[in-house]
C-alpha atoms as a PDB file:
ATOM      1  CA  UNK A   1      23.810 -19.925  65.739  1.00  0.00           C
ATOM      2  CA  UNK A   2      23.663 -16.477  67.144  1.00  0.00           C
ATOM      3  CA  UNK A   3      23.848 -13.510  64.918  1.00  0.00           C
ATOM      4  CA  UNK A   4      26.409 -10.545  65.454  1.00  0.00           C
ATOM      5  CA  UNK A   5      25.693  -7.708  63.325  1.00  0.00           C
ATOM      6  CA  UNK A   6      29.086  -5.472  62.883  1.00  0.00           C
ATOM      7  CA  UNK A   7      28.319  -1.918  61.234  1.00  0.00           C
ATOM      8  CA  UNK A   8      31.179   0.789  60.444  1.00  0.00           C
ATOM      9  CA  UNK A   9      30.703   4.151  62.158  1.00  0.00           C
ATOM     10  CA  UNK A  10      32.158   7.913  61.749  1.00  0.00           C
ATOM     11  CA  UNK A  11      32.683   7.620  66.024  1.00  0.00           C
ATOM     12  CA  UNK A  12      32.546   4.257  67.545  1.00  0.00           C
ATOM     13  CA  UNK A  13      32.957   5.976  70.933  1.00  0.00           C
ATOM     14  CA  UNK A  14      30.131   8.040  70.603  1.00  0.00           C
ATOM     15  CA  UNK A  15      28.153   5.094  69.010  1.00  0.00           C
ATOM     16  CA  UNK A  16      28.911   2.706  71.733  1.00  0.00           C
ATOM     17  CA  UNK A  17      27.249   5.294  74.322  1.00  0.00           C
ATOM     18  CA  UNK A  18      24.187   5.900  72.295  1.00  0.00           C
ATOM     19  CA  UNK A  19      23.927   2.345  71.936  1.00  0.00           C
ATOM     20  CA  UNK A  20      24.484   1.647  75.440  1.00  0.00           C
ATOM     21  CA  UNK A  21      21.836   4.376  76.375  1.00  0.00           C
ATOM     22  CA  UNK A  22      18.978   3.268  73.779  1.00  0.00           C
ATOM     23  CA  UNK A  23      19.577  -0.483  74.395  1.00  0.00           C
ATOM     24  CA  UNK A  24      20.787  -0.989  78.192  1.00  0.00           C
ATOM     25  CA  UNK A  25      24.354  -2.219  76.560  1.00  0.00           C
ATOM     26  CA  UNK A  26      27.409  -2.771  78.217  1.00  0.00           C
ATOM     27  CA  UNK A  27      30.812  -2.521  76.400  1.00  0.00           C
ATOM     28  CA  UNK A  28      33.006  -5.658  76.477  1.00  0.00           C
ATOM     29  CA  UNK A  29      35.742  -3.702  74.445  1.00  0.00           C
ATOM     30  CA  UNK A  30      35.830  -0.080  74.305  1.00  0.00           C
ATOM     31  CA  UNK A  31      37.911   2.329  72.371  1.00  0.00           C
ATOM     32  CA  UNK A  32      38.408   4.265  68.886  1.00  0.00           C
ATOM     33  CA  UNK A  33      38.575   1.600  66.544  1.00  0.00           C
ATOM     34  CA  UNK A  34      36.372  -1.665  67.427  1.00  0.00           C
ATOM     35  CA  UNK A  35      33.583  -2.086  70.211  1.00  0.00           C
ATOM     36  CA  UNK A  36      31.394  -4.759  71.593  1.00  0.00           C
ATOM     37  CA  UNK A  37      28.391  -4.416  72.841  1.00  0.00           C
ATOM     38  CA  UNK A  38      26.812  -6.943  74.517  1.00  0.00           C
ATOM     39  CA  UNK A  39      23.815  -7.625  77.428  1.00  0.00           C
ATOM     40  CA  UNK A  40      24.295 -10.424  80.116  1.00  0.00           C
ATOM     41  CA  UNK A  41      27.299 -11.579  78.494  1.00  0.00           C
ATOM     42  CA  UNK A  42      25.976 -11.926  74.964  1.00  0.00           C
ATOM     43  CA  UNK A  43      27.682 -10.333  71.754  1.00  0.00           C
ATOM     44  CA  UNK A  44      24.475  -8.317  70.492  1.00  0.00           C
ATOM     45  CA  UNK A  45      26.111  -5.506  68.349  1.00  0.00           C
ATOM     46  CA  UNK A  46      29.843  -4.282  66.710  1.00  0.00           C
ATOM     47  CA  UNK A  47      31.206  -1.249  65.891  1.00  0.00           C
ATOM     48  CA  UNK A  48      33.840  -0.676  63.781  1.00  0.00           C
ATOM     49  CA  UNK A  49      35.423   2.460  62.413  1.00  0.00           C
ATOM     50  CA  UNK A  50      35.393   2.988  59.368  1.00  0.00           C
ATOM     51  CA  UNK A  51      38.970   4.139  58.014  1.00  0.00           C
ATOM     52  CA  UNK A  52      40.352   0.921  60.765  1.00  0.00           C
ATOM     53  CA  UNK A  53      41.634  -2.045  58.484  1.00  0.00           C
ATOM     54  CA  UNK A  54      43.017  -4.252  61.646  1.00  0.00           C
ATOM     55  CA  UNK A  55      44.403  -7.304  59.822  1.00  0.00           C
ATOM     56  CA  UNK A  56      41.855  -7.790  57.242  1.00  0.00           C
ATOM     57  CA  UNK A  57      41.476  -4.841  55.364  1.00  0.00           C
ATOM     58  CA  UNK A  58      38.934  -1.969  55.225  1.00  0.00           C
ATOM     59  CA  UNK A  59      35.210  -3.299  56.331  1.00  0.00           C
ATOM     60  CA  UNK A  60      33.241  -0.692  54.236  1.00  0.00           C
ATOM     61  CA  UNK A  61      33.191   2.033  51.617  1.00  0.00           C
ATOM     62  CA  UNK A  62      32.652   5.467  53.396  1.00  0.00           C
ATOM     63  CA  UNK A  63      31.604   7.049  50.886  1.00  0.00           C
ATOM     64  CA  UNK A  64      28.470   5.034  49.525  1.00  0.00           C
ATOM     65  CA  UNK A  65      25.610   7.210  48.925  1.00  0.00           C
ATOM     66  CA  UNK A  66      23.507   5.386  51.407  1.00  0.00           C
ATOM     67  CA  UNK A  67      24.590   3.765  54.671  1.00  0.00           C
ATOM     68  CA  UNK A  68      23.186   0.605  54.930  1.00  0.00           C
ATOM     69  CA  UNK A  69      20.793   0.204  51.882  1.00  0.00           C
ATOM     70  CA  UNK A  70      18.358  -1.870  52.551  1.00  0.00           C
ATOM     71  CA  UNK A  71      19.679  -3.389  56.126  1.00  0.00           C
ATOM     72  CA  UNK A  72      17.720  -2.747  59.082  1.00  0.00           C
ATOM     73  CA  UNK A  73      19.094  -3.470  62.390  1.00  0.00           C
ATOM     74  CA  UNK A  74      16.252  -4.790  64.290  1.00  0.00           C
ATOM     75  CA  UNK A  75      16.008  -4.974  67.994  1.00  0.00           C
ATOM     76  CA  UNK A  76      13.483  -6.865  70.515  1.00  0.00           C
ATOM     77  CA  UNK A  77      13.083  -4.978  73.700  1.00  0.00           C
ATOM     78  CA  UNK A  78      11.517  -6.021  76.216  1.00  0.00           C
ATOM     79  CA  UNK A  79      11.141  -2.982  78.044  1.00  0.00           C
ATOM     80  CA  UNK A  80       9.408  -1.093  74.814  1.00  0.00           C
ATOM     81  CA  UNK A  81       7.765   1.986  76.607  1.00  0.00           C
ATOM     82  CA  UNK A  82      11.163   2.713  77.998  1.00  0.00           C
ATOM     83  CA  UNK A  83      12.996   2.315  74.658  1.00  0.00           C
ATOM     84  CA  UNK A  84      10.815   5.017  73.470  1.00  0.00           C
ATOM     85  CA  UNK A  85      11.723   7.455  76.317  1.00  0.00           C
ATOM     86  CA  UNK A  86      15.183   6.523  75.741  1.00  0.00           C
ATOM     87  CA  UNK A  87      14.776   6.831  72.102  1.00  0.00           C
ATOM     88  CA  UNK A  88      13.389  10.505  72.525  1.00  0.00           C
ATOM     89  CA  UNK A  89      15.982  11.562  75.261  1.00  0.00           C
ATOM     90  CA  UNK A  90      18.614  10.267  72.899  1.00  0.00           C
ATOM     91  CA  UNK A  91      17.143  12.760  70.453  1.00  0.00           C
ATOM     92  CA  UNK A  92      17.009   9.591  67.821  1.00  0.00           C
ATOM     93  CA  UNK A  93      15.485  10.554  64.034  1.00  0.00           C
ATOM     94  CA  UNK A  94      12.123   8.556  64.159  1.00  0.00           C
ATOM     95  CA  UNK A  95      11.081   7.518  60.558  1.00  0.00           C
ATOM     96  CA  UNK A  96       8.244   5.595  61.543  1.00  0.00           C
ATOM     97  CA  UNK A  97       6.397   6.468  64.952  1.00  0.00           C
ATOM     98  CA  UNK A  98       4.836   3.899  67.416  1.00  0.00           C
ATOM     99  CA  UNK A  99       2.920   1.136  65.213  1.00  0.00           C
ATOM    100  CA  UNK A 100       0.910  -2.139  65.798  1.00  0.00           C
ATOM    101  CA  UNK A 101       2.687  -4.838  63.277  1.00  0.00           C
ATOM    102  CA  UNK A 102       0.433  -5.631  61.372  1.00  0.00           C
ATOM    103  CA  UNK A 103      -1.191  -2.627  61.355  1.00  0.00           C
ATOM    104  CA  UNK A 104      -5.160  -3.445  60.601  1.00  0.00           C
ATOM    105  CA  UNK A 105      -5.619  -7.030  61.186  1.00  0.00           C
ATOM    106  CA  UNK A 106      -5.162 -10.201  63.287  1.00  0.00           C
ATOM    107  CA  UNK A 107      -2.685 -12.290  62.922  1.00  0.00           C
ATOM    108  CA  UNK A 108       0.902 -11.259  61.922  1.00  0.00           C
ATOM    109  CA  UNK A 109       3.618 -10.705  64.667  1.00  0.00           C
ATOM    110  CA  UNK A 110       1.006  -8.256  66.954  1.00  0.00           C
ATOM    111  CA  UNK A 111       3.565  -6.140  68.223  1.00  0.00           C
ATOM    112  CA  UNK A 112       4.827  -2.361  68.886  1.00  0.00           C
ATOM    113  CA  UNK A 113       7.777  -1.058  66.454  1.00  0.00           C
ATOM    114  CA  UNK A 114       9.149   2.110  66.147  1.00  0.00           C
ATOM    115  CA  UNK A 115      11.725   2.925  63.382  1.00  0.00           C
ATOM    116  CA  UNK A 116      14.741   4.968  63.878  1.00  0.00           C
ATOM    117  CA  UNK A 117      17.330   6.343  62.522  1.00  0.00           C
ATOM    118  CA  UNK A 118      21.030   5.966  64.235  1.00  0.00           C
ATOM    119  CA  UNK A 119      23.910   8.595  64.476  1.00  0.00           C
ATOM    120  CA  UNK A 120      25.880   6.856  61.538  1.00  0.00           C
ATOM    121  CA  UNK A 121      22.520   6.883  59.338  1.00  0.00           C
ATOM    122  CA  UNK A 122      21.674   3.098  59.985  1.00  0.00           C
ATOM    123  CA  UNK A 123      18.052   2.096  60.053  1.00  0.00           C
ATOM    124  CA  UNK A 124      17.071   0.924  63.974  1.00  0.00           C
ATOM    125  CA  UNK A 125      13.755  -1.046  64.557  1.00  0.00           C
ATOM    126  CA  UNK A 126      12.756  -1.812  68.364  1.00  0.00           C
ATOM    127  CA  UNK A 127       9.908  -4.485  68.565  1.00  0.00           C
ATOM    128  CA  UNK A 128       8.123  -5.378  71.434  1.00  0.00           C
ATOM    129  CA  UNK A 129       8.126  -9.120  72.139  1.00  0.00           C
ATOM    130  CA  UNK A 130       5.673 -11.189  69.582  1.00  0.00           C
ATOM    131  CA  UNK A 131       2.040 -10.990  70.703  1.00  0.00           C
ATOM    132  CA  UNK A 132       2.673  -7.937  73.097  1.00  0.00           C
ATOM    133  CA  UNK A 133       0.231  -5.775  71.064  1.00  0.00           C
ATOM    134  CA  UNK A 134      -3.618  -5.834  71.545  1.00  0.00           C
ATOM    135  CA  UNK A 135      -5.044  -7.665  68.644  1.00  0.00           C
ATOM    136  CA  UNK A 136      -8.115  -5.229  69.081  1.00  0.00           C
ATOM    137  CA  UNK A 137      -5.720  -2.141  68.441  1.00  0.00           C
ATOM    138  CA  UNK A 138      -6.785  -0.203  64.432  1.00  0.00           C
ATOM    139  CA  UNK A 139      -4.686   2.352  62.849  1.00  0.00           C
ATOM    140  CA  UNK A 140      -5.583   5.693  64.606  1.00  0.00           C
ATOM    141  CA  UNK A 141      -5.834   4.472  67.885  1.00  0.00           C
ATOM    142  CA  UNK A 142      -3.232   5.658  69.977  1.00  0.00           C
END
């Protein structure tokens, strides 16, 4: 079983790029209404527009007060460092800087997340790999 998130968007165009640019995507689809995003060959992400009903109907409600309520699209990079560049050239909303998970103790995933926020006002987490975070690392330390 592989997941494939799908998520409605104001501009899948413009999503697919930022996507692309943050991530290291390629699209496998293109255009207005429906992308695929995938990286060597795999389906990671979908974007649909929102007012597109193809043959099943509409996807979402556009007008819910909050995008995405309690989903967060979570990411393992492996090239974390340079997700953050990317991240900051993209001009992404960070809601939660550069953090060791956990964040004072052994154990746990020991890992780097950031927390974004996405053009369409989706939560984004990157994560380094599992166990790519110095156990020794306290809050504070940079």
């Amino acid at each position: 079983m592989r997941p494939q998130p799908l998520i409605c968007c104001d501009d899948v165009e413009a999503s697919s790029r930022w996507y692309q640019q943050l991530l290291g995507l390629q699209s496998a689809h293109g255009g207005p209404n429906y992308e695929r995003l995938e990286k060597d060959g795999l389906l990671l992400l979908q974007l649909h527009r929102w007012e597109e009903e193809h043959h099943h109907g509409p996807i979402g409600e556009r007008h819910e007060p909050s995008r995405g309520n309690g989903v967060l699209l979570w990411f393992e990079v492996d090239d974390f460092d340079a997700a953050l560049v990317r991240a900051e050239a993209l001009g992404a909303e960070v809601l939660l800087g550069r953090h060791r998970n956990p964040p004072d103790c052994d154990g746990g995933p020991n890992h780097w997340e950031v927390w974004l926020r996405d053009p369409n006002g989706y939560k984004i987490v990157l994560a380094s790999p599992d166990g790519t975070a110095d156990g020794s690392w306290k809050p504070g330390d940079a």
